[in-house]
PDB file of N, CA and C in Angstrom:
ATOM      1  N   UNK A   1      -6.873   4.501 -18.082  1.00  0.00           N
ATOM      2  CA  UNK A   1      -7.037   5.084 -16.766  1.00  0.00           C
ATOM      3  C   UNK A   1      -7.760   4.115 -15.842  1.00  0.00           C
ATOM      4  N   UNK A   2      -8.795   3.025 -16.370  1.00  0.00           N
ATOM      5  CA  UNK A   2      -9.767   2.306 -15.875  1.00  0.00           C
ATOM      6  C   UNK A   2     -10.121   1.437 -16.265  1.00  0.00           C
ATOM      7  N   UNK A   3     -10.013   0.633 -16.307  1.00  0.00           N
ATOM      8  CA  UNK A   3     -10.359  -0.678 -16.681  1.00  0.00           C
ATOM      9  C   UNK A   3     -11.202  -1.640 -16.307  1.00  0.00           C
ATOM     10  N   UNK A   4     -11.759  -3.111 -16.784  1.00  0.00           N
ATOM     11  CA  UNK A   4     -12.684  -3.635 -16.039  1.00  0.00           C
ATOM     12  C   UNK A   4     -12.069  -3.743 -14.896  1.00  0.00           C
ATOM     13  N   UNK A   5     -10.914  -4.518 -14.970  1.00  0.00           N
ATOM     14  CA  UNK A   5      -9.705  -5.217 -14.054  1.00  0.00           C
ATOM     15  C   UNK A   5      -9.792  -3.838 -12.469  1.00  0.00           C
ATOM     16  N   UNK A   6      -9.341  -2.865 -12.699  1.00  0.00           N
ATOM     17  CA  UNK A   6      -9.371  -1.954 -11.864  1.00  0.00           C
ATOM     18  C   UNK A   6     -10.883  -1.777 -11.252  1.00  0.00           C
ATOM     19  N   UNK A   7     -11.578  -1.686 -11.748  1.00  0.00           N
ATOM     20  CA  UNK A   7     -12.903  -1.597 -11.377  1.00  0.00           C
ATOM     21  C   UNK A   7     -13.456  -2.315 -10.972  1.00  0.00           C
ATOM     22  N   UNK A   8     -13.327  -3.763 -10.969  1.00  0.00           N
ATOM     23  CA  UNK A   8     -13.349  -5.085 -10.170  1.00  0.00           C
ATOM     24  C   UNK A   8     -12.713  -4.970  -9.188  1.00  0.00           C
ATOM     25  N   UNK A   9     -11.339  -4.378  -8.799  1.00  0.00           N
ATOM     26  CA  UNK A   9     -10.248  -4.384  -7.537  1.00  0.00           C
ATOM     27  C   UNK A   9     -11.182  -3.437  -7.038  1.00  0.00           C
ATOM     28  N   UNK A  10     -11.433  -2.201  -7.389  1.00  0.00           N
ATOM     29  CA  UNK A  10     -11.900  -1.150  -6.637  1.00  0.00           C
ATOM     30  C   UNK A  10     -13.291  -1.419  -5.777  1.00  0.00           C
ATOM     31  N   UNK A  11     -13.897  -2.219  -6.406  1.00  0.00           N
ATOM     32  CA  UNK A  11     -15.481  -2.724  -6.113  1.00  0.00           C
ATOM     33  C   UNK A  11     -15.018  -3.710  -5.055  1.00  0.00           C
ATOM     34  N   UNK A  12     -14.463  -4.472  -5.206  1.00  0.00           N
ATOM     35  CA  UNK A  12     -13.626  -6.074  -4.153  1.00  0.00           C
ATOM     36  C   UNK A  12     -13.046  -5.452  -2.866  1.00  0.00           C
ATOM     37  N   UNK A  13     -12.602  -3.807  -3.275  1.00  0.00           N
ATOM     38  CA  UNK A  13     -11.752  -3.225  -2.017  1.00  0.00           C
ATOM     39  C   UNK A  13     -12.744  -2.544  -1.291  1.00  0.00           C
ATOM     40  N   UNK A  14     -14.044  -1.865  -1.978  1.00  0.00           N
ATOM     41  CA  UNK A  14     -14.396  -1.156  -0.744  1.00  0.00           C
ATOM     42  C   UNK A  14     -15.448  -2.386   0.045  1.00  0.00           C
ATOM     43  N   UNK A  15     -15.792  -3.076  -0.763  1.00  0.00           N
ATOM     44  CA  UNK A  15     -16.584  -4.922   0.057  1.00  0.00           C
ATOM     45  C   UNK A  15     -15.516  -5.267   1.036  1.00  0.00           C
ATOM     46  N   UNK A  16     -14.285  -5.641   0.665  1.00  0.00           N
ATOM     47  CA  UNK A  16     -13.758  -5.982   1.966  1.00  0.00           C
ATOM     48  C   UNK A  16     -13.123  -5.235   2.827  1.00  0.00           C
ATOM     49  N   UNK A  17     -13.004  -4.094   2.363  1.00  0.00           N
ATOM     50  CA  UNK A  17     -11.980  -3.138   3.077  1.00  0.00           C
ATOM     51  C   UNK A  17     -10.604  -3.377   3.410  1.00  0.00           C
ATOM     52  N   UNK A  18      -9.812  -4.323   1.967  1.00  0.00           N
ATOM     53  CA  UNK A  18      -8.721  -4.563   2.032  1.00  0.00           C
ATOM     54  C   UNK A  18      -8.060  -4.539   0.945  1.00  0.00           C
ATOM     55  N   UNK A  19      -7.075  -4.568   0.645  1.00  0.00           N
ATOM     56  CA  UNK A  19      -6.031  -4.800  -0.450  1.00  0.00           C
ATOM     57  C   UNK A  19      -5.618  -6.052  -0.771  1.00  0.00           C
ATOM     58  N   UNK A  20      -5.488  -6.503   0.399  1.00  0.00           N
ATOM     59  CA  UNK A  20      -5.451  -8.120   0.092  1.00  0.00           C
ATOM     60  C   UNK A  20      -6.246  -9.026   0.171  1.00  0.00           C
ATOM     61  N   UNK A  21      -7.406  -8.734   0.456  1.00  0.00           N
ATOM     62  CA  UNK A  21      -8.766  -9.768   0.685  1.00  0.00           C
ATOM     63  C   UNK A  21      -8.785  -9.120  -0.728  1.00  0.00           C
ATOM     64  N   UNK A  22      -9.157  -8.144  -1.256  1.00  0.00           N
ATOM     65  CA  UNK A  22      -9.875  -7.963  -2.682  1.00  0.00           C
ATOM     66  C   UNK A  22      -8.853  -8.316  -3.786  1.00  0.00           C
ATOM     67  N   UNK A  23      -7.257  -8.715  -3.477  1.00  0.00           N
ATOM     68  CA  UNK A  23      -6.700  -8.681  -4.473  1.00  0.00           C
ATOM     69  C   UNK A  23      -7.095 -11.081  -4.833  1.00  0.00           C
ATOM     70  N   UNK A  24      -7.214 -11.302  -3.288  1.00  0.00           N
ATOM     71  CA  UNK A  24      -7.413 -13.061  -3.465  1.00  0.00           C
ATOM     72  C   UNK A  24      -8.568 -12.949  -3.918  1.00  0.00           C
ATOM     73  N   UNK A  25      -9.444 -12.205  -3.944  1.00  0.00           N
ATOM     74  CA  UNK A  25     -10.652 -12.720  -3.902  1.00  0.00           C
ATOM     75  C   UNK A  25     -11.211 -12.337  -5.508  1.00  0.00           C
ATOM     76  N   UNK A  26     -10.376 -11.612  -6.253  1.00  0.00           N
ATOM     77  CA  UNK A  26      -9.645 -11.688  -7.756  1.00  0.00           C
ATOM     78  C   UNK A  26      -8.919 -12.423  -8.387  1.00  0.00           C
ATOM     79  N   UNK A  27      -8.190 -13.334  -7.414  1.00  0.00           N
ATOM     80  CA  UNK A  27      -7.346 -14.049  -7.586  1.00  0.00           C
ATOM     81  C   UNK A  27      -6.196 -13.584  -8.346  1.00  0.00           C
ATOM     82  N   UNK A  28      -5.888 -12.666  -7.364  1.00  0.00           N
ATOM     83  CA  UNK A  28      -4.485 -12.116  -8.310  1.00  0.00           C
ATOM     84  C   UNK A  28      -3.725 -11.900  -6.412  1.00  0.00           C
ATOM     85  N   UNK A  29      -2.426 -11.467  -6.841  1.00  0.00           N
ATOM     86  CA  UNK A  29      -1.547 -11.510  -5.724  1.00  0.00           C
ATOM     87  C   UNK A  29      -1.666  -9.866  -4.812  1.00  0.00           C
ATOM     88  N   UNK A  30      -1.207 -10.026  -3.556  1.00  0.00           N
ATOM     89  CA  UNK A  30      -0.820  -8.908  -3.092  1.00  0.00           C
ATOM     90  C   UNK A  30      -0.022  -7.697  -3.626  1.00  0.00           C
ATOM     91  N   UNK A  31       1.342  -7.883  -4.774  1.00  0.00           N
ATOM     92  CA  UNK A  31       1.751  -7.400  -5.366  1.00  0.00           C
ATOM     93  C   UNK A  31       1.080  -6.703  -6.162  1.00  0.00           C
ATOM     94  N   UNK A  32       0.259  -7.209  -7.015  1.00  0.00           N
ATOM     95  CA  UNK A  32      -0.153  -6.628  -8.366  1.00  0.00           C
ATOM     96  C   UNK A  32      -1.530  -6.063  -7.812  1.00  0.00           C
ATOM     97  N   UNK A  33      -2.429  -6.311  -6.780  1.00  0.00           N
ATOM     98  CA  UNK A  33      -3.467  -5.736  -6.332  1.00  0.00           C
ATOM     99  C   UNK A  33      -2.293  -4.018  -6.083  1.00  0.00           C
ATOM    100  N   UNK A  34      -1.509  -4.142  -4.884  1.00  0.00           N
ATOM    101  CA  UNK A  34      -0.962  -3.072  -4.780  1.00  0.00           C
ATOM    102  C   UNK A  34      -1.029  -2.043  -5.982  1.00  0.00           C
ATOM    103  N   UNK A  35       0.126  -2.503  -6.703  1.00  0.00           N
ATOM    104  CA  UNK A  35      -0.248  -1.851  -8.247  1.00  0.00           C
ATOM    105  C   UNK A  35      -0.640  -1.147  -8.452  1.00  0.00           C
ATOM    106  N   UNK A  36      -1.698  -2.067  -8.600  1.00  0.00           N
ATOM    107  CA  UNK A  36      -3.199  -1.845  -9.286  1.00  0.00           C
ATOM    108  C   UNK A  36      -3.681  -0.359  -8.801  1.00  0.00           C
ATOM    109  N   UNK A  37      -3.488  -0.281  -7.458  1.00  0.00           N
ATOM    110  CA  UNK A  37      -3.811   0.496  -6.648  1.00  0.00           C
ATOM    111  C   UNK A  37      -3.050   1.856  -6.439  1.00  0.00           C
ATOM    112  N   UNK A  38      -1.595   1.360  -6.453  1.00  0.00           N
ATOM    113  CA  UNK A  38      -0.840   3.012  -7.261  1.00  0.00           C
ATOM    114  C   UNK A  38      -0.879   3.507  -8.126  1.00  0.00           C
ATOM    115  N   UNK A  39      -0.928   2.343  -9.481  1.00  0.00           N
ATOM    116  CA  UNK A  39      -1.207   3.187 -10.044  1.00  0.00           C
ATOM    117  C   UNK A  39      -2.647   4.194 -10.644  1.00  0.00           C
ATOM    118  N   UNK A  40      -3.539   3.699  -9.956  1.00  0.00           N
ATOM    119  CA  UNK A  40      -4.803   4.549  -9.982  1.00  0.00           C
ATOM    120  C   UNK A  40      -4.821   5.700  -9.244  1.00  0.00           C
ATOM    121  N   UNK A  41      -4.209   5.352  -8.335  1.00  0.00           N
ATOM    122  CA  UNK A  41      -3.680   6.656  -7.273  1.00  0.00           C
ATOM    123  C   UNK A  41      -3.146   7.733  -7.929  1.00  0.00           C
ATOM    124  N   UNK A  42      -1.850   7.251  -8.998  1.00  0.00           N
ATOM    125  CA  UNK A  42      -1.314   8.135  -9.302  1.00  0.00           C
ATOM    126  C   UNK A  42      -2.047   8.781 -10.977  1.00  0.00           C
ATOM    127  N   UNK A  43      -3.098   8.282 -11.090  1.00  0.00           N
ATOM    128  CA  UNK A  43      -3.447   8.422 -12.791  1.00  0.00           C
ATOM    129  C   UNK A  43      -4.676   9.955 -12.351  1.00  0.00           C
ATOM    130  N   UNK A  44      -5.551   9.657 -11.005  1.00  0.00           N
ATOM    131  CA  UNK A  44      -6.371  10.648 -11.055  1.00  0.00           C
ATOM    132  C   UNK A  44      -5.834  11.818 -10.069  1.00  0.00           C
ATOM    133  N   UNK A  45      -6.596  12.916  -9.930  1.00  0.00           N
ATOM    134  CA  UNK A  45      -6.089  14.157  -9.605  1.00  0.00           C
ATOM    135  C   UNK A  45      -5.412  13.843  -7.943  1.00  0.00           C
ATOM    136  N   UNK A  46      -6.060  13.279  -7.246  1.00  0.00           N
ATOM    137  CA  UNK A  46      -6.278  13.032  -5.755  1.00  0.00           C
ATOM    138  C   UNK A  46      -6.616  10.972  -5.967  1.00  0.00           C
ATOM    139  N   UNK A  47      -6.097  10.876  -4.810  1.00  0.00           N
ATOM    140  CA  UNK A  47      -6.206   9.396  -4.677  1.00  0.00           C
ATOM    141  C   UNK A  47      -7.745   8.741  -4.551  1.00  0.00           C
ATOM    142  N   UNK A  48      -7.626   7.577  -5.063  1.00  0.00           N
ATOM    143  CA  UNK A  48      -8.878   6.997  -5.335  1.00  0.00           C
ATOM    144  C   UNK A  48      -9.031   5.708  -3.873  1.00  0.00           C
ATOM    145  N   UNK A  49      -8.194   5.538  -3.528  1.00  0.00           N
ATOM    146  CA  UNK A  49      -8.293   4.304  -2.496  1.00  0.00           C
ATOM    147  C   UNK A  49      -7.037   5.113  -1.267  1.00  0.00           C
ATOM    148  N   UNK A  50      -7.721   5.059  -0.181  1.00  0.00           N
ATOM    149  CA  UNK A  50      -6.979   5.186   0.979  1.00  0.00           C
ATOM    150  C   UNK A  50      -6.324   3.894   1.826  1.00  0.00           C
ATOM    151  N   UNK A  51      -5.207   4.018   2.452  1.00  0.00           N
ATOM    152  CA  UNK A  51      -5.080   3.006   2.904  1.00  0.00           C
ATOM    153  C   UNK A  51      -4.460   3.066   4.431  1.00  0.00           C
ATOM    154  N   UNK A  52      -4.823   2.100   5.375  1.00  0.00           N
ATOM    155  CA  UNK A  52      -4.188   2.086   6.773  1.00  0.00           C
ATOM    156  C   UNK A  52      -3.123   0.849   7.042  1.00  0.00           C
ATOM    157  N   UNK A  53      -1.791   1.575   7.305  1.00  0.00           N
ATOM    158  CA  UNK A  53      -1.208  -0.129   7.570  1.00  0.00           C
ATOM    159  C   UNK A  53      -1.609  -0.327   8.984  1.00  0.00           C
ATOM    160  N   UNK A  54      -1.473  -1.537   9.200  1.00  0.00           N
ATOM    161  CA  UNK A  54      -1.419  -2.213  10.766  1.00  0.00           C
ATOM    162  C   UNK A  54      -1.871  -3.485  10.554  1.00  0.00           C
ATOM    163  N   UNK A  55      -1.932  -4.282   9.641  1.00  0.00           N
ATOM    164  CA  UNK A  55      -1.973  -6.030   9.854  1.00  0.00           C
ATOM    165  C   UNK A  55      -3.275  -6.253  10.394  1.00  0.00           C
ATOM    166  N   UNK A  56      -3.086  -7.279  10.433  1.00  0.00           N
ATOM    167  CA  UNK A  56      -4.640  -8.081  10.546  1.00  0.00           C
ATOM    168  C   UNK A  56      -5.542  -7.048  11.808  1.00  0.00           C
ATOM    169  N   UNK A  57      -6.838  -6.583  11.473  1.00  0.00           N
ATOM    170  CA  UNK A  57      -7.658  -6.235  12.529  1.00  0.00           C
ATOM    171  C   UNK A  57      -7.030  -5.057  12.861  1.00  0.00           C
ATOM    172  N   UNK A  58      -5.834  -4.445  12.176  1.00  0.00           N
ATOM    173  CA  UNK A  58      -5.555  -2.850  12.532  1.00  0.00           C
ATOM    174  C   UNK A  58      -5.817  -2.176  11.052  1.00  0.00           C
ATOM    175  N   UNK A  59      -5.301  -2.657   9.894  1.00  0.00           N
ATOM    176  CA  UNK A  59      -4.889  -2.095   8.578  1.00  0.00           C
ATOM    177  C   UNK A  59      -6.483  -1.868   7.765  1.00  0.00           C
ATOM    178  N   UNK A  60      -6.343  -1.310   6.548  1.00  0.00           N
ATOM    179  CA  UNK A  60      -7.523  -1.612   5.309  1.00  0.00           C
ATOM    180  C   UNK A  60      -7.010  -0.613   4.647  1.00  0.00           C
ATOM    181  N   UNK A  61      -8.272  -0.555   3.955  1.00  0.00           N
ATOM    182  CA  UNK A  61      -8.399   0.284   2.610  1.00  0.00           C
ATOM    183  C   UNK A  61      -9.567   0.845   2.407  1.00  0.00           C
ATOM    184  N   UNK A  62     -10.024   1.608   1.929  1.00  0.00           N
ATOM    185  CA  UNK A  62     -11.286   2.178   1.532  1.00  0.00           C
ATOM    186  C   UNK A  62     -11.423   2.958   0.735  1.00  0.00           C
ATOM    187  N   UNK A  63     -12.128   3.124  -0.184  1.00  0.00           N
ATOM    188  CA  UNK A  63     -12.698   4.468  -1.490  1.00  0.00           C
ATOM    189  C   UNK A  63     -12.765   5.513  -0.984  1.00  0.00           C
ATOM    190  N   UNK A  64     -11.892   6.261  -1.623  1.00  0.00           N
ATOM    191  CA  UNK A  64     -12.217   7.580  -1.277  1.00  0.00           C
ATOM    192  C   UNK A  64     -13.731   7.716  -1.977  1.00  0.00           C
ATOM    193  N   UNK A  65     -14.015   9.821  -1.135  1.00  0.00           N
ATOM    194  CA  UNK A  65     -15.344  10.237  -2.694  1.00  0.00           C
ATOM    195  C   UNK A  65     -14.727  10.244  -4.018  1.00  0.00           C
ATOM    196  N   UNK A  66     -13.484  10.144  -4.300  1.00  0.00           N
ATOM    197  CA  UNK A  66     -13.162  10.404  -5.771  1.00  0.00           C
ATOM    198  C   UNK A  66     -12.890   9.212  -6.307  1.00  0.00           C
ATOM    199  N   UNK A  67     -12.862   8.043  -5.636  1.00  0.00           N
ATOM    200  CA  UNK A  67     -12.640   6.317  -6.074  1.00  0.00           C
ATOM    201  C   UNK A  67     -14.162   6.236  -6.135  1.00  0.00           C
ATOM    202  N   UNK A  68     -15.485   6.377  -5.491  1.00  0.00           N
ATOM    203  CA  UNK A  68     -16.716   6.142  -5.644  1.00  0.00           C
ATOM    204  C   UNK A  68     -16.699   6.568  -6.750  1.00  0.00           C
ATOM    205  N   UNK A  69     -16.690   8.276  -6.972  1.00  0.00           N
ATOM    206  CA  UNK A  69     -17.327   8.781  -8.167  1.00  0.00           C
ATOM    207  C   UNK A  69     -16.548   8.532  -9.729  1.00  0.00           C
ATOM    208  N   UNK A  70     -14.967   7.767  -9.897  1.00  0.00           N
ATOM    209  CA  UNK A  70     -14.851   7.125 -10.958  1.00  0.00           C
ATOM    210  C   UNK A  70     -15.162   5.829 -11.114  1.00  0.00           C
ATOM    211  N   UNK A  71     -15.522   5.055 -10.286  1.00  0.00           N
ATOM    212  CA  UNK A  71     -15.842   3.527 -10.383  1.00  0.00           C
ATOM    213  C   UNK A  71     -17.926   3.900 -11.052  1.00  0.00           C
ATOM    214  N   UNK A  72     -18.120   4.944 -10.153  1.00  0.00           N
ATOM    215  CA  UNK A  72     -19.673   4.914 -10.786  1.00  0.00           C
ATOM    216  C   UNK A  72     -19.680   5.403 -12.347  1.00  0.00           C
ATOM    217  N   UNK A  73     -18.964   6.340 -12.567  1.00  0.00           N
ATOM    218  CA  UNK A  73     -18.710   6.886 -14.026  1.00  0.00           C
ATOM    219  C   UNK A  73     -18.446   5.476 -15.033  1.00  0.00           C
ATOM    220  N   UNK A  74     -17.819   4.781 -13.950  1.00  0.00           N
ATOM    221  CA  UNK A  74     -17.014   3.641 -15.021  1.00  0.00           C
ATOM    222  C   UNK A  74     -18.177   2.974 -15.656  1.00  0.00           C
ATOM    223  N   UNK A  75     -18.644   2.734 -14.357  1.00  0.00           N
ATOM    224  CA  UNK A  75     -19.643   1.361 -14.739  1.00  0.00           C
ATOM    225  C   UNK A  75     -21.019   1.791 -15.420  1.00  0.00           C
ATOM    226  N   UNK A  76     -21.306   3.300 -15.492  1.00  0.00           N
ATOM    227  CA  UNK A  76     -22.025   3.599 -16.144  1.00  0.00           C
ATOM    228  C   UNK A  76     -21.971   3.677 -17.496  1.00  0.00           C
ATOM    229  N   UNK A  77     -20.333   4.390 -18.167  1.00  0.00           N
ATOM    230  CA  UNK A  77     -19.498   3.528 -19.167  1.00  0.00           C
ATOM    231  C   UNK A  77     -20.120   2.338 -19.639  1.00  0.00           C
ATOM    232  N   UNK A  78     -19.776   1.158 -18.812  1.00  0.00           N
ATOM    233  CA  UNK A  78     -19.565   0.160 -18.893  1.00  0.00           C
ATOM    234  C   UNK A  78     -21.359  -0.527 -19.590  1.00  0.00           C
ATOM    235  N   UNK A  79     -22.508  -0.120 -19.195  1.00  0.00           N
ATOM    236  CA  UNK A  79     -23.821  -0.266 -19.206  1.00  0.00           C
ATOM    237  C   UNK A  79     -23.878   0.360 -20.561  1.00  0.00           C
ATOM    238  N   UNK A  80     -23.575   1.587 -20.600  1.00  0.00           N
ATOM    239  CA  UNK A  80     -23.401   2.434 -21.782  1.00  0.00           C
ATOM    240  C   UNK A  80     -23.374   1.447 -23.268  1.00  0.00           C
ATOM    241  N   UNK A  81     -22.342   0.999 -23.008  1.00  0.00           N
ATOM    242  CA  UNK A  81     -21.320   0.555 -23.869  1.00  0.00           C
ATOM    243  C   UNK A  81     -22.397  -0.995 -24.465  1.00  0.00           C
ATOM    244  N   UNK A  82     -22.545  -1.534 -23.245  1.00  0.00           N
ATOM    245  CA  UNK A  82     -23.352  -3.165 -23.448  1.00  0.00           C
ATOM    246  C   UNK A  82     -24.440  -2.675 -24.285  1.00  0.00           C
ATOM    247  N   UNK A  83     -25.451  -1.656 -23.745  1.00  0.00           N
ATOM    248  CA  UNK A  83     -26.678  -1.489 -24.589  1.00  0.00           C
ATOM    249  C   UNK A  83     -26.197  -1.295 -25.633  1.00  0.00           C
ATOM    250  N   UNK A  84     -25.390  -0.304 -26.335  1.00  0.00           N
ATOM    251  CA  UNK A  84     -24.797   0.205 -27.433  1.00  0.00           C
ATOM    252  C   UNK A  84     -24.823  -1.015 -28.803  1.00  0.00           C
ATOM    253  N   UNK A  85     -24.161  -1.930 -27.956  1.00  0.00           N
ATOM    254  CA  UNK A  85     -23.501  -2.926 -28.563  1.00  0.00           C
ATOM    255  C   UNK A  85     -24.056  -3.753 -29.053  1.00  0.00           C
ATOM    256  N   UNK A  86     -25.021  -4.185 -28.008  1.00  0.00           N
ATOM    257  CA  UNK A  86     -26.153  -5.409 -27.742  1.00  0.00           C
ATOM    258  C   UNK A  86     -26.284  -6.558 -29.130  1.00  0.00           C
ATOM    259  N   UNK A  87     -26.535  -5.494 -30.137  1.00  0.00           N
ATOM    260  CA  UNK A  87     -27.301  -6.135 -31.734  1.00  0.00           C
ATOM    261  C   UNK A  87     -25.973  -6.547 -32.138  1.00  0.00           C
ATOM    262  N   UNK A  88     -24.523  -5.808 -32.341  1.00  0.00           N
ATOM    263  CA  UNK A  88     -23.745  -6.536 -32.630  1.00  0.00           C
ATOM    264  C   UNK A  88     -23.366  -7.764 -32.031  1.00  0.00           C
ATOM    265  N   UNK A  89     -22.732  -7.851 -30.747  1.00  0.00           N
ATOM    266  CA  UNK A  89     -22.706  -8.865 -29.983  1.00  0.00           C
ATOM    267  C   UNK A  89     -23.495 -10.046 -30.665  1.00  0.00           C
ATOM    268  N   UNK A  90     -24.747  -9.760 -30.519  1.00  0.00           N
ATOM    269  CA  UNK A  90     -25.768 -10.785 -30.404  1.00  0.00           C
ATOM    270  C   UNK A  90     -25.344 -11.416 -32.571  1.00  0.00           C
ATOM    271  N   UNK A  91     -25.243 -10.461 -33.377  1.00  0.00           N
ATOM    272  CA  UNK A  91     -24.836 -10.881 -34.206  1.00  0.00           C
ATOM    273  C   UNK A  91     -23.881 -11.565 -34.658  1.00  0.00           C
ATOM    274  N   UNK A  92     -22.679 -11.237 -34.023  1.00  0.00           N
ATOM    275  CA  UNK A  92     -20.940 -12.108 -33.656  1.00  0.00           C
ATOM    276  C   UNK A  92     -21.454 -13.073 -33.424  1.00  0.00           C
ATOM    277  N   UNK A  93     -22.507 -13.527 -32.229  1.00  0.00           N
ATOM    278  CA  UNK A  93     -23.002 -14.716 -31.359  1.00  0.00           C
ATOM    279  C   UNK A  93     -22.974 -15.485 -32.367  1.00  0.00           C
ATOM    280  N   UNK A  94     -24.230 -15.179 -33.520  1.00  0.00           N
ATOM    281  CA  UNK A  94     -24.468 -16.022 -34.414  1.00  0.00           C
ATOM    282  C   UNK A  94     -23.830 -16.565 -35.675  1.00  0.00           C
ATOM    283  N   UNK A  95     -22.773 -15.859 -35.402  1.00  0.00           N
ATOM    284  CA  UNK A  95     -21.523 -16.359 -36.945  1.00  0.00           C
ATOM    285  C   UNK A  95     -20.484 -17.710 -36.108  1.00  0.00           C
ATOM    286  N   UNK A  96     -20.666 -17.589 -34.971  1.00  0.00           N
ATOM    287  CA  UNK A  96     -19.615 -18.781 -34.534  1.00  0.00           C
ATOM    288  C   UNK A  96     -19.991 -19.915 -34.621  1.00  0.00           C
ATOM    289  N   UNK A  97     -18.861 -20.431 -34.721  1.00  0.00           N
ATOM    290  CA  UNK A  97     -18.594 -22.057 -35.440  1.00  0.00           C
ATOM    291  C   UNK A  97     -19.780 -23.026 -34.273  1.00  0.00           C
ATOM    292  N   UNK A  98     -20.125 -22.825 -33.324  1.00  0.00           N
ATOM    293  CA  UNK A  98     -20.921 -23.802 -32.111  1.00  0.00           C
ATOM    294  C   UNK A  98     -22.157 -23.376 -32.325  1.00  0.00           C
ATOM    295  N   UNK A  99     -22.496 -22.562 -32.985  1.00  0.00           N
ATOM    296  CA  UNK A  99     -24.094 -22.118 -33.471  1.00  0.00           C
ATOM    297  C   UNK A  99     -24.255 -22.382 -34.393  1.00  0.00           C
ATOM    298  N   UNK A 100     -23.206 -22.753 -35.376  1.00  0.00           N
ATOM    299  CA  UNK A 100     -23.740 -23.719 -37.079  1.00  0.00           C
ATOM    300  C   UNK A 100     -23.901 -24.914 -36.623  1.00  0.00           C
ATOM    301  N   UNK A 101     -23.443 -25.584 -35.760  1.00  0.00           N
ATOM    302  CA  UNK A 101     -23.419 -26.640 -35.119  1.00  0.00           C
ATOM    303  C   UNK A 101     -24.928 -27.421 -34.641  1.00  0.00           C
ATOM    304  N   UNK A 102     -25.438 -26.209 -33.879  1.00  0.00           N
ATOM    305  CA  UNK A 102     -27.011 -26.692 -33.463  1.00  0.00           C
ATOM    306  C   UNK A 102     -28.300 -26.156 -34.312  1.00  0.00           C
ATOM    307  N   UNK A 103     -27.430 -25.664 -35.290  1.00  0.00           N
ATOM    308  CA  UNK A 103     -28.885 -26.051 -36.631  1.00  0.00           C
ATOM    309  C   UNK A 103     -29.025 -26.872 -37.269  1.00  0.00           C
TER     310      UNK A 103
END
């Protein structure tokens, strides 16, 4: 439903208030920002990103309240998840081949 990827576009879109400033500034294309953007539209109950056409200095985009309140869920997820993890991570860290290296 959400992903980092989406949650990066969504965060990039309501900063610039565009679809295509947040999809370069991801470095991904106008196309697949679009996407990105239907299909989130179409995954939650009500749309998550609004949008205005009209070209440069008329058009944008913006979060809806229901794009705020899954991007905050996400990333709280997302915090969730890091603390959770932390000791493993940090254990993986230490089995790789570039850390036998500097002992």
């Amino acid at each position: 439903m959400i992903g980092p990827g989406k949650a990066d576009l969504l965060e990039a879109i309501r900063e610039t208030g565009s679809i295509a400033e947040a999809g370069r500034r991801l470095g991904m294309s106008y196309k697949r920002a679009w996407t990105l953007v239907e299909t989130l539209n179409a995954t939650f109950a009500e749309p998550v990103v609004e949008s205005r056409r009209g070209g440069a200095g008329f058009g944008g985009a913006a979060l809806t309240a229901l794009g705020e309140t899954a991007l905050s869920h996400y990333r709280r997820l997302q915090a969730k998840a890091a603390r959770a993890s932390a000791a493993e991570v940090a254990a993986l860290r230490r089995l790789r081949a570039d850390s036998a290296e500097r002992k």
